[in-house]
N, C-alpha and C. Protein backbone atom coordinates (compact mmCIF):
# COMPACT_ATOMS: atom_id res chain seq x y z
N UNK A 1 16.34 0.97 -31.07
CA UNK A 1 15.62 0.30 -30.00
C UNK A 1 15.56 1.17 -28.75
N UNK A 2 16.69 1.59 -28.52
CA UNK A 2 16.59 2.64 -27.03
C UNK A 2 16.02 4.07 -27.15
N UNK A 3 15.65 4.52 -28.74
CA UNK A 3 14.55 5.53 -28.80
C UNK A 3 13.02 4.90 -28.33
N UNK A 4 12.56 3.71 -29.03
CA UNK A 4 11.43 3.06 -28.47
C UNK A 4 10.97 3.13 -26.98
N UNK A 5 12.10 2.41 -26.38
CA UNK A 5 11.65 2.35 -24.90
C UNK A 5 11.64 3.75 -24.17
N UNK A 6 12.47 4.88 -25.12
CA UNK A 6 12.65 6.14 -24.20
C UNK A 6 11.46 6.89 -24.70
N UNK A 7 10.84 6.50 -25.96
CA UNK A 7 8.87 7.51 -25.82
C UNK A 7 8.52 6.53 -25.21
N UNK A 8 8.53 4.75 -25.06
CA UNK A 8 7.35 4.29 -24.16
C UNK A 8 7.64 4.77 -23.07
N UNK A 9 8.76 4.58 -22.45
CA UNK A 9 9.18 5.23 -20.92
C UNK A 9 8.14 6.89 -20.93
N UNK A 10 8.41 7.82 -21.73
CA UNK A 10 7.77 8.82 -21.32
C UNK A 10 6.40 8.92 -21.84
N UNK A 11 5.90 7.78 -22.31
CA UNK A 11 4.14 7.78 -22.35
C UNK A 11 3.62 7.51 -21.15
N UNK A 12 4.49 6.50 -20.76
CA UNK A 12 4.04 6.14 -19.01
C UNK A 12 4.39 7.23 -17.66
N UNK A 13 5.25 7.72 -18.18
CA UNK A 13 5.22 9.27 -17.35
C UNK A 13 4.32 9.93 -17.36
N UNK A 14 3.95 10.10 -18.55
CA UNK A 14 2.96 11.52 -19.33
C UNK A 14 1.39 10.21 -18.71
N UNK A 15 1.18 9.34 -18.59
CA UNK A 15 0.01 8.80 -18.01
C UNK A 15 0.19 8.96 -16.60
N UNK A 16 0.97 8.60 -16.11
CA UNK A 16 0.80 8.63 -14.55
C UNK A 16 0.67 9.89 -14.70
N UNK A 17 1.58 10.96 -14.90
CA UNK A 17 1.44 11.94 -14.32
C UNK A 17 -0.05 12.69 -14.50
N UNK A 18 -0.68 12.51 -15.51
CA UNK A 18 -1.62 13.05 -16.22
C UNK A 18 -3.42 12.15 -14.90
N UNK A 19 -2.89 11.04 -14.45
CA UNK A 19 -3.55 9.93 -14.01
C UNK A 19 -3.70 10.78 -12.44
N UNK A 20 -2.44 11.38 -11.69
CA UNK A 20 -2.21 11.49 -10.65
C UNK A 20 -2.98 13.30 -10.59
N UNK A 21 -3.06 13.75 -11.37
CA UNK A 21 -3.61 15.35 -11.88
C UNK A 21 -5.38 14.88 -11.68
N UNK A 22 -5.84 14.00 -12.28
CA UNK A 22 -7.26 13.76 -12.40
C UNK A 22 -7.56 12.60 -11.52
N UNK A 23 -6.98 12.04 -10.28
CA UNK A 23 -7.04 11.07 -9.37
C UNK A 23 -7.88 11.86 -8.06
N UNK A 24 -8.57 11.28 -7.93
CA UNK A 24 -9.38 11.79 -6.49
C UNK A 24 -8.40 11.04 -5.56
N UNK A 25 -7.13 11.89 -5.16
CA UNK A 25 -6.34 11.22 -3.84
C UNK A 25 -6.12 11.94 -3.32
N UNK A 26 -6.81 11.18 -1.76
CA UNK A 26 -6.18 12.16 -0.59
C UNK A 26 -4.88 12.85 -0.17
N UNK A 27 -5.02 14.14 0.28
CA UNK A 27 -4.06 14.94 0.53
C UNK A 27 -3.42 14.56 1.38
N UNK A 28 -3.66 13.79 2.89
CA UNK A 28 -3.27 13.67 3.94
C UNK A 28 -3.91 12.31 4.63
N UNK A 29 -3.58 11.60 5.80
CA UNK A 29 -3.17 10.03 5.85
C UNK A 29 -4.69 9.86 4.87
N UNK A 30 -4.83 8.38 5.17
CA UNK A 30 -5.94 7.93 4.54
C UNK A 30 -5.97 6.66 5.18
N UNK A 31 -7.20 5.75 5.51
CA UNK A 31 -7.27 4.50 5.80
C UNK A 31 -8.11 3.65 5.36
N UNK A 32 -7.87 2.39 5.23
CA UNK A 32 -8.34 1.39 4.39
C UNK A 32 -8.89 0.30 5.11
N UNK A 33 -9.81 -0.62 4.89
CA UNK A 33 -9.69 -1.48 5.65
C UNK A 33 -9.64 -2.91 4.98
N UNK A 34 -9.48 -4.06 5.43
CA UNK A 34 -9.86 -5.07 4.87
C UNK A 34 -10.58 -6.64 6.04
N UNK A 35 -11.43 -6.92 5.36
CA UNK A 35 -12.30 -7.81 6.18
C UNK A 35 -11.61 -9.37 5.79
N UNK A 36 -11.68 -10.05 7.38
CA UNK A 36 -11.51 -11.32 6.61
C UNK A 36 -12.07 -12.43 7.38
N UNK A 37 -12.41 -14.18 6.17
CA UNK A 37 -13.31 -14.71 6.87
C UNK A 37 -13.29 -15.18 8.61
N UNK A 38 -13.37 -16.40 9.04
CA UNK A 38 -13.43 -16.69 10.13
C UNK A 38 -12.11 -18.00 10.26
N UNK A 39 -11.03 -17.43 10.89
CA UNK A 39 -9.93 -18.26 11.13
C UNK A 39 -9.10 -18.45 9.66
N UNK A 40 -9.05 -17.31 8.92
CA UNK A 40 -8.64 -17.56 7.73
C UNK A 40 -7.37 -16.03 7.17
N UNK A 41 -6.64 -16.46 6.76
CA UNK A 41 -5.56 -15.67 6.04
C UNK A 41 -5.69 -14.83 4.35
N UNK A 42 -6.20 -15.80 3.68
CA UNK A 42 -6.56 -15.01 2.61
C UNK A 42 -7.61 -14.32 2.25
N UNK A 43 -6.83 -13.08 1.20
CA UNK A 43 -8.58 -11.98 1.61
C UNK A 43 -9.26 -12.44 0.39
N UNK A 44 -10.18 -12.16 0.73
CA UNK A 44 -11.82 -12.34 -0.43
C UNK A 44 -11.02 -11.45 -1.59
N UNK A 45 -12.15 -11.26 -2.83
CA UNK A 45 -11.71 -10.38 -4.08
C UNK A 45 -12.23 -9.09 -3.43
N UNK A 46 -13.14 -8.85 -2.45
CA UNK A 46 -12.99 -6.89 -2.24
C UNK A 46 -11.90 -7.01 -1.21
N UNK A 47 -11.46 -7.43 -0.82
CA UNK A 47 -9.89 -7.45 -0.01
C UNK A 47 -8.68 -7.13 -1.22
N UNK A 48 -8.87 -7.79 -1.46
CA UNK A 48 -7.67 -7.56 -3.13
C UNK A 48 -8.23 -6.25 -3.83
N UNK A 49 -9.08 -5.88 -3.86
CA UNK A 49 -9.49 -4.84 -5.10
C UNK A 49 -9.19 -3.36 -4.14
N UNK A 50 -9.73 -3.64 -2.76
CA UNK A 50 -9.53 -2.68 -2.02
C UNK A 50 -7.80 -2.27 -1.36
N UNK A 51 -6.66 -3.45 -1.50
CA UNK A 51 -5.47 -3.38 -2.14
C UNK A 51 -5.24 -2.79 -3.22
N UNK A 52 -5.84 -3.16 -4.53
CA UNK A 52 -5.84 -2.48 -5.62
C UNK A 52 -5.86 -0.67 -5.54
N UNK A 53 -6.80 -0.34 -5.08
CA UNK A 53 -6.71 1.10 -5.08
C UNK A 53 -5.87 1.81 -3.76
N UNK A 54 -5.14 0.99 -3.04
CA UNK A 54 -4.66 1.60 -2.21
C UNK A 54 -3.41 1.97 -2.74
N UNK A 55 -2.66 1.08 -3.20
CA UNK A 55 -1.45 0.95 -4.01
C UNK A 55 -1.49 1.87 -5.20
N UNK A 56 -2.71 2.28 -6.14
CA UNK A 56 -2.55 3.70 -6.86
C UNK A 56 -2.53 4.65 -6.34
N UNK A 57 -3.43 4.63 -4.93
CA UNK A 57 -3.78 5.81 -4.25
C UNK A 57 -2.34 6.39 -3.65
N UNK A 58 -1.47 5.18 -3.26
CA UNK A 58 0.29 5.26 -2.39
C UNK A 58 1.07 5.81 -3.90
N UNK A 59 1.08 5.40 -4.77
CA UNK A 59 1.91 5.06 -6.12
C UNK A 59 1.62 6.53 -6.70
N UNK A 60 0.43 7.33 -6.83
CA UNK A 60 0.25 8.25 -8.00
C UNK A 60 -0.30 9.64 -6.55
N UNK A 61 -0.58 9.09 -5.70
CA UNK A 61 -0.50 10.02 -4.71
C UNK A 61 0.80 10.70 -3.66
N UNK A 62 1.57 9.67 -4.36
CA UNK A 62 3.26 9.81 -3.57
C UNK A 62 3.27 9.91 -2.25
N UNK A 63 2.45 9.09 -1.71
CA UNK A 63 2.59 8.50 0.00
C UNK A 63 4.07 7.93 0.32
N UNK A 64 4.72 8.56 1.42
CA UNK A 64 5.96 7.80 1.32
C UNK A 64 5.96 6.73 2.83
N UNK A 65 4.15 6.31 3.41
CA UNK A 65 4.15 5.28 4.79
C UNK A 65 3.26 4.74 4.69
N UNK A 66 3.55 3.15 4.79
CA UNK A 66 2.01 2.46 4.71
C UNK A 66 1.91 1.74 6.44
N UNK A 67 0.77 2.08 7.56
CA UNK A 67 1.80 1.42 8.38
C UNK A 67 -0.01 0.45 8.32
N UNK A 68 0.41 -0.67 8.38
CA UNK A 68 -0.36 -2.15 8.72
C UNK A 68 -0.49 -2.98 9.87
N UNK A 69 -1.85 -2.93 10.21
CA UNK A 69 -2.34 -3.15 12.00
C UNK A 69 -3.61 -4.51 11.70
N UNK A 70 -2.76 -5.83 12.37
CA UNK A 70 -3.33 -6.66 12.03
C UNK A 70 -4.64 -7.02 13.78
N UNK A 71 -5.57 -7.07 13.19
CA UNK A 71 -6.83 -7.50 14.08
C UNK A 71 -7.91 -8.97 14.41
N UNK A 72 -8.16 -9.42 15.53
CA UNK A 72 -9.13 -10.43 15.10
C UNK A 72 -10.28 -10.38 15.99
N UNK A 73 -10.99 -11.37 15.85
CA UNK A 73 -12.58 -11.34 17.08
C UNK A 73 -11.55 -11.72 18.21
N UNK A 74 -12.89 -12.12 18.91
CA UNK A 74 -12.28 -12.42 20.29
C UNK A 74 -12.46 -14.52 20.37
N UNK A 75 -12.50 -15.25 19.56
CA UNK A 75 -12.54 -16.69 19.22
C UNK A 75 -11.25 -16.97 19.40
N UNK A 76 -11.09 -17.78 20.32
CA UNK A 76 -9.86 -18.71 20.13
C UNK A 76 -8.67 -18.19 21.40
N UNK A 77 -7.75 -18.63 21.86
CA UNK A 77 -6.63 -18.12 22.73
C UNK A 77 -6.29 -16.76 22.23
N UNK A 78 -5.97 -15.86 23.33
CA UNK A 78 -5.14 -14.59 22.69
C UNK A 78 -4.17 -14.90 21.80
N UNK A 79 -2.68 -15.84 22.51
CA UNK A 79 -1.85 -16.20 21.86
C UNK A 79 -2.10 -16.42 20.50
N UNK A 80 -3.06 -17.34 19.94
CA UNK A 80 -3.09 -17.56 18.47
C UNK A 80 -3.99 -16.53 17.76
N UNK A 81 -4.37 -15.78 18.01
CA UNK A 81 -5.45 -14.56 18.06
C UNK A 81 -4.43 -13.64 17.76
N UNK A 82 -3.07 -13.48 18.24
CA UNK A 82 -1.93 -12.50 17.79
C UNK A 82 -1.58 -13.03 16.87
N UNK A 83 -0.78 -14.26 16.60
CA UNK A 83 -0.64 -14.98 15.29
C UNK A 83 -1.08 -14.79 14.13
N UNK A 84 -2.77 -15.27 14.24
CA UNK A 84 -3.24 -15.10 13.09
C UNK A 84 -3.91 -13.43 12.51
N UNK A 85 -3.37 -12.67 13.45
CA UNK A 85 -3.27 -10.80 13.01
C UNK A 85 -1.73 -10.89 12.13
N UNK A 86 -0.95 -11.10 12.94
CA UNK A 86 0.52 -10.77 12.46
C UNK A 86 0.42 -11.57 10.76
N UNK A 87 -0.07 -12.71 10.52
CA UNK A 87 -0.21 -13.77 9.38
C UNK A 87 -1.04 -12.71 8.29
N UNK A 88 -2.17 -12.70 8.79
CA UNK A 88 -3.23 -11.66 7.88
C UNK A 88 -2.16 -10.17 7.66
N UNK A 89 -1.98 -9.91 8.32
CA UNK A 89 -0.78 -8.30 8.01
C UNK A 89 -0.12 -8.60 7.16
N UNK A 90 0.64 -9.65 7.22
CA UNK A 90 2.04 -9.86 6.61
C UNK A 90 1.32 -10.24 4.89
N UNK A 91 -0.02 -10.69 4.79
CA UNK A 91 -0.61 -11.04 3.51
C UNK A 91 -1.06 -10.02 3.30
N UNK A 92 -1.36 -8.57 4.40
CA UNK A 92 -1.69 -7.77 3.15
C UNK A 92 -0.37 -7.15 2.64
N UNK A 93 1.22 -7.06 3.35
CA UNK A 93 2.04 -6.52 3.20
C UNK A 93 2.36 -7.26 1.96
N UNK A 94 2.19 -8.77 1.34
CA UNK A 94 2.29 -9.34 0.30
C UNK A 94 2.38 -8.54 -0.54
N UNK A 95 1.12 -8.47 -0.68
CA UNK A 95 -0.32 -8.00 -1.92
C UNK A 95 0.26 -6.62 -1.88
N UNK A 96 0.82 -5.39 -1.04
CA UNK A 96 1.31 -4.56 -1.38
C UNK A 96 2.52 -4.00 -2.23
N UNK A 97 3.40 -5.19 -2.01
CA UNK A 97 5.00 -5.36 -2.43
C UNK A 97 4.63 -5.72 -4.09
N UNK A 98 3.51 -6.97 -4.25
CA UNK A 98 3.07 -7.46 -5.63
C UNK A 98 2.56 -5.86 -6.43
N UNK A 99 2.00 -4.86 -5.94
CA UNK A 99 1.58 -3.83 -6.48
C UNK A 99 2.53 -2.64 -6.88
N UNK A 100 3.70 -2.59 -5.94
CA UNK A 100 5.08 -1.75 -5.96
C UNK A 100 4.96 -0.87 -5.17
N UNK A 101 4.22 -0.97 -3.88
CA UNK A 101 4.57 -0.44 -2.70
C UNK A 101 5.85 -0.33 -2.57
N UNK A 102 7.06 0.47 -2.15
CA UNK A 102 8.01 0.05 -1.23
C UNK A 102 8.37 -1.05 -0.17
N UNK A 103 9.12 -1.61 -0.01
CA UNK A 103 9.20 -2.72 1.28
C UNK A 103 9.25 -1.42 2.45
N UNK A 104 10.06 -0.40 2.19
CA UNK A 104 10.74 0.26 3.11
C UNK A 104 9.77 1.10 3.97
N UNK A 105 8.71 1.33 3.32
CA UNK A 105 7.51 2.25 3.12
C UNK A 105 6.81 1.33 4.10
N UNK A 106 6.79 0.11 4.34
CA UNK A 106 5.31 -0.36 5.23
C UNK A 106 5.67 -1.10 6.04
N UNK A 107 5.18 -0.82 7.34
CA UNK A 107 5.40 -1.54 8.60
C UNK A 107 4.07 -2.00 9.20
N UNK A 108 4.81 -2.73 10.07
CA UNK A 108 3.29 -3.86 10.43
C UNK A 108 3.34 -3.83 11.63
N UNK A 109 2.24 -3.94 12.43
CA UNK A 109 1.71 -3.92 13.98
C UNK A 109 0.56 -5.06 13.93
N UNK A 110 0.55 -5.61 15.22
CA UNK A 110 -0.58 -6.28 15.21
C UNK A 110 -1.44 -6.19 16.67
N UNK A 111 -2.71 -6.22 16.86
CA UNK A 111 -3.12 -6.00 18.31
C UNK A 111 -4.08 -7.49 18.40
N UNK A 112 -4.11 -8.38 17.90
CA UNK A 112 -5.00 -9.34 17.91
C UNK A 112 -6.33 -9.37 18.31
N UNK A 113 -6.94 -9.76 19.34
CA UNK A 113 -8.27 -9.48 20.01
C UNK A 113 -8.34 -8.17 21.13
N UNK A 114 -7.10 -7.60 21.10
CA UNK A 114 -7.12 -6.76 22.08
C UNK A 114 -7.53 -4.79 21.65
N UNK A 115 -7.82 -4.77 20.46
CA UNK A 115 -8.34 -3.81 19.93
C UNK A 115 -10.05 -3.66 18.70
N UNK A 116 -10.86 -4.52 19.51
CA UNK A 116 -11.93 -4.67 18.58
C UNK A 116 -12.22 -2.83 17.97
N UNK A 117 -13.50 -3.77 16.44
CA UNK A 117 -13.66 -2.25 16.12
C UNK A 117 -15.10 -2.95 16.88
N UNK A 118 -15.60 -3.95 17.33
CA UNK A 118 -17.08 -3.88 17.43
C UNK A 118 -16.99 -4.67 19.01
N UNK A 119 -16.73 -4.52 20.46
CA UNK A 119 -17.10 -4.34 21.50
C UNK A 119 -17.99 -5.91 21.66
N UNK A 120 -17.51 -6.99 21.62
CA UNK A 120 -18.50 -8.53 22.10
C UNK A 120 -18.06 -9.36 23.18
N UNK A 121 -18.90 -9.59 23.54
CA UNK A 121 -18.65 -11.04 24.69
C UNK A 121 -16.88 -12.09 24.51
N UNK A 122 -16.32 -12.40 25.00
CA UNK A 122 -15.06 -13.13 24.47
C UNK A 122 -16.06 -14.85 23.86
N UNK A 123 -15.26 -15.39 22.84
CA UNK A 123 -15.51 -16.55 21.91
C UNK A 123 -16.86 -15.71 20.77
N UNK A 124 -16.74 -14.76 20.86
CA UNK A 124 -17.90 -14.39 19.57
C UNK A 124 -17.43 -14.20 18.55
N UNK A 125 -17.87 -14.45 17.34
CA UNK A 125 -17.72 -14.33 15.88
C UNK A 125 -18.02 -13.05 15.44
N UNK A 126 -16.90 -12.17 14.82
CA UNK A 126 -17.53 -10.77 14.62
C UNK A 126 -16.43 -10.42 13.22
N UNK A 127 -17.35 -10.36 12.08
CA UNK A 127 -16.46 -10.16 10.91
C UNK A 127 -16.19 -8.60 11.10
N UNK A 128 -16.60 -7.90 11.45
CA UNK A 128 -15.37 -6.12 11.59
C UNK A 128 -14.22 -5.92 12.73
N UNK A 129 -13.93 -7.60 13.31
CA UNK A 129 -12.97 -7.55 14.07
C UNK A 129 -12.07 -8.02 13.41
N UNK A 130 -12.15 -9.18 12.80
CA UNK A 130 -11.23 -9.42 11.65
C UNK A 130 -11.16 -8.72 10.72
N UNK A 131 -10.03 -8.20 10.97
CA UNK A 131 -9.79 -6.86 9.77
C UNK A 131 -8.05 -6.73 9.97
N UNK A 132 -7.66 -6.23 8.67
CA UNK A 132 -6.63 -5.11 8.97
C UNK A 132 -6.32 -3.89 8.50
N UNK A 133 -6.04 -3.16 9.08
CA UNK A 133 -6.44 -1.25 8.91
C UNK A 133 -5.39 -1.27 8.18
N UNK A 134 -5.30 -0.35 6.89
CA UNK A 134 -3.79 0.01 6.36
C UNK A 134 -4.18 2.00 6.74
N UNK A 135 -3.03 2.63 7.23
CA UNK A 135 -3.22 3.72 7.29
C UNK A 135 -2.20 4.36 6.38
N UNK A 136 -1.99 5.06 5.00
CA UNK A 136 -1.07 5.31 4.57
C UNK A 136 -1.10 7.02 4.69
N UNK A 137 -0.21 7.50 4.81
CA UNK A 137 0.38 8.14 5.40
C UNK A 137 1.53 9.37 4.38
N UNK A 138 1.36 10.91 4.42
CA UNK A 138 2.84 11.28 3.47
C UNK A 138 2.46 11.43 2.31
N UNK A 139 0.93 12.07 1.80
CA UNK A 139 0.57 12.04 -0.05
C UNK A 139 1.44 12.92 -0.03
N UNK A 140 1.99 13.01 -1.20
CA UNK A 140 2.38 14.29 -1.93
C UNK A 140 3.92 14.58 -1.29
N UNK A 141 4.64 13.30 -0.67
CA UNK A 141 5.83 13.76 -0.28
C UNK A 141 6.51 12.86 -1.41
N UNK A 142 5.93 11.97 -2.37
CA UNK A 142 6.98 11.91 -3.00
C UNK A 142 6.10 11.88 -4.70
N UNK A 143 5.88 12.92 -4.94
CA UNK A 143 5.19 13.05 -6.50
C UNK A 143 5.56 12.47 -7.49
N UNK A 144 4.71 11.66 -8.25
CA UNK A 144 5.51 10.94 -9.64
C UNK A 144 6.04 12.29 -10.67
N UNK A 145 7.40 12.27 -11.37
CA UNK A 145 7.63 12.91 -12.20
C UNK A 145 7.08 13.59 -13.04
N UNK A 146 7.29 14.73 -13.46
CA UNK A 146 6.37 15.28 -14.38
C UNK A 146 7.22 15.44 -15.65
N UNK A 147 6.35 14.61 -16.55
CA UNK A 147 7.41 14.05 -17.85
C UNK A 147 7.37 15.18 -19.02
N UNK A 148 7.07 16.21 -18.39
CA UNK A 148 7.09 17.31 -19.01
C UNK A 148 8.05 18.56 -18.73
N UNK A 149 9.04 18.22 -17.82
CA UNK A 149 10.47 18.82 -17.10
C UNK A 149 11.09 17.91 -18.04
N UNK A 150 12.19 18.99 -18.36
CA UNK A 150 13.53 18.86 -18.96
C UNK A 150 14.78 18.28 -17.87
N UNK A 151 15.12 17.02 -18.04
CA UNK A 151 16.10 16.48 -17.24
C UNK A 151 17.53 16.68 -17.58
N UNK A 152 18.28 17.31 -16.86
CA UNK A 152 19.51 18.37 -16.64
C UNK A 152 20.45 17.13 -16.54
N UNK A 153 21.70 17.12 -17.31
CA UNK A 153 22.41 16.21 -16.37
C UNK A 153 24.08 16.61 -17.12
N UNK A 154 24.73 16.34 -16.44
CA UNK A 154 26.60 17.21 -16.95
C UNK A 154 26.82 15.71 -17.91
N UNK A 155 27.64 16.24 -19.20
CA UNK A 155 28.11 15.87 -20.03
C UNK A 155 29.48 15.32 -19.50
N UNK A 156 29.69 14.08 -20.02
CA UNK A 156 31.44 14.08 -19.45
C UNK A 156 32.70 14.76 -20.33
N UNK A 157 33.56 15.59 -19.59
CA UNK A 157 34.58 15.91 -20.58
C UNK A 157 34.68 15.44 -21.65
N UNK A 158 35.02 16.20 -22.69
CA UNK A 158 35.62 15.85 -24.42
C UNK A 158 37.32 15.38 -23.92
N UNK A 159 37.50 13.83 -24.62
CA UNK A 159 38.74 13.31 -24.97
C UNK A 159 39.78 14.67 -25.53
N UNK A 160 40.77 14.42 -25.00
CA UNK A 160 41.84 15.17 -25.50
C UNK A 160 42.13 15.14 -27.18
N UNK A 161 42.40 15.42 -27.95
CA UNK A 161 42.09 15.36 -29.15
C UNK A 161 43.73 15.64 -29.41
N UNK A 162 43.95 14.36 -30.21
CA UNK A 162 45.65 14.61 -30.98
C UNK A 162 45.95 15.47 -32.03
C-alpha cells in the first residue's frame, strides 16, 4: 500500500512540476481583481474562477505573498463602506485558504470608499469600485519540487548486533 501512494505521490509531483514548466506565470507581482454586486459579499462565478487561477498561478508559480485590499463605491456611510471591504476581503481570503493558499502568505487591507478605481459623485453606484485587488507577490521564491531530484536523507545507525 505505501508503494501505491509513493508513485501516486510522485505522479502528482511529476504533474505539477511538469504543469508549472508549461504555465504562463508571471515572474514578478501580479494582480487580480474581483468585482462585486451592489451591497453584497459573495462573488459571482467569474469572481470564483478568477480565484481559481490565482491560486495555481500562487501554488505552481511559488508566490510566497498574497496581500488583499478590500474596496467599495461611494453608497452608504464610510463607516459601513469599511465594513463591507474588510467582509468582501476576508471572502476572498476564504476562497483562497479553500484552494491551499497559505494562511501565512495573505494579508488583508481594506480602504473602503476612500480609494476608488473610477472617480464619482458620493451615493453613486459604480461596479469597478466594488472590487478587491489581490496583488500576489514572490513567483519563484518558493518552486514546487522537482520530482525528478533524488531525495538525500541519513540512515539511522545499525543496532548493535550480539
Amino acid at each position: 500500500m505505501r508503494r501505491a501512494m509513493g508513485l501516486a505521490g510522485a505522479a502528482i509531483l511529476a504533474a505539477t512540476a511538469a504543469a508549472a514548466q508549461e504555465a504562463d506565470v508571471p515572474e514578478t507581482a501580479q494582480s487580480y481583481v474581483v468585482l462585486f454586486g451592489f451591497d453584497r459579499e459573495p462573488m459571482d462565478a467569474e469572481g470564483v474562477e478568477t480565484l481559481s487561477h490565482l491560486a495555481d498561478d500562487f501554488l505552481i508559480g511559488g508566490a510566497d505573498a498574497a496581500l488583499v485590499a478590500g474596496y467599495t463605491d461611494t453608497v452608504g456611510d464610510a463607516a459601513f463602506n469599511r465594513g463591507l471591504a474588510e467582509r468582501r476581503a476576508r471572502e476572498v481570503r476564504r476562497n483562497l485558504l479553500a484552494r491551499g493558499v497559505p494562511s501565512a502568505a495573505i494579508a488583508i487591507t481594506t480602504f473602503g470608499e476612500t480609494a476608488p478605481a473610477v472617480e464619482t459623485p458620493d451615493e453613486t453606484r459604480e461596479r469597478l469600485n466594488r472590487r478587491v485587488v489581490i496583488e500576489v507577490q514572490g513567483f519563484g521564491t518558493n518552486p514546487p519540487p522537482d520530482p525528478l531530484t533524488p531525495v538525500s536523507f541519513a540512515l539511522p545507525p545499525e543496532a548493535p548486533q550480539d
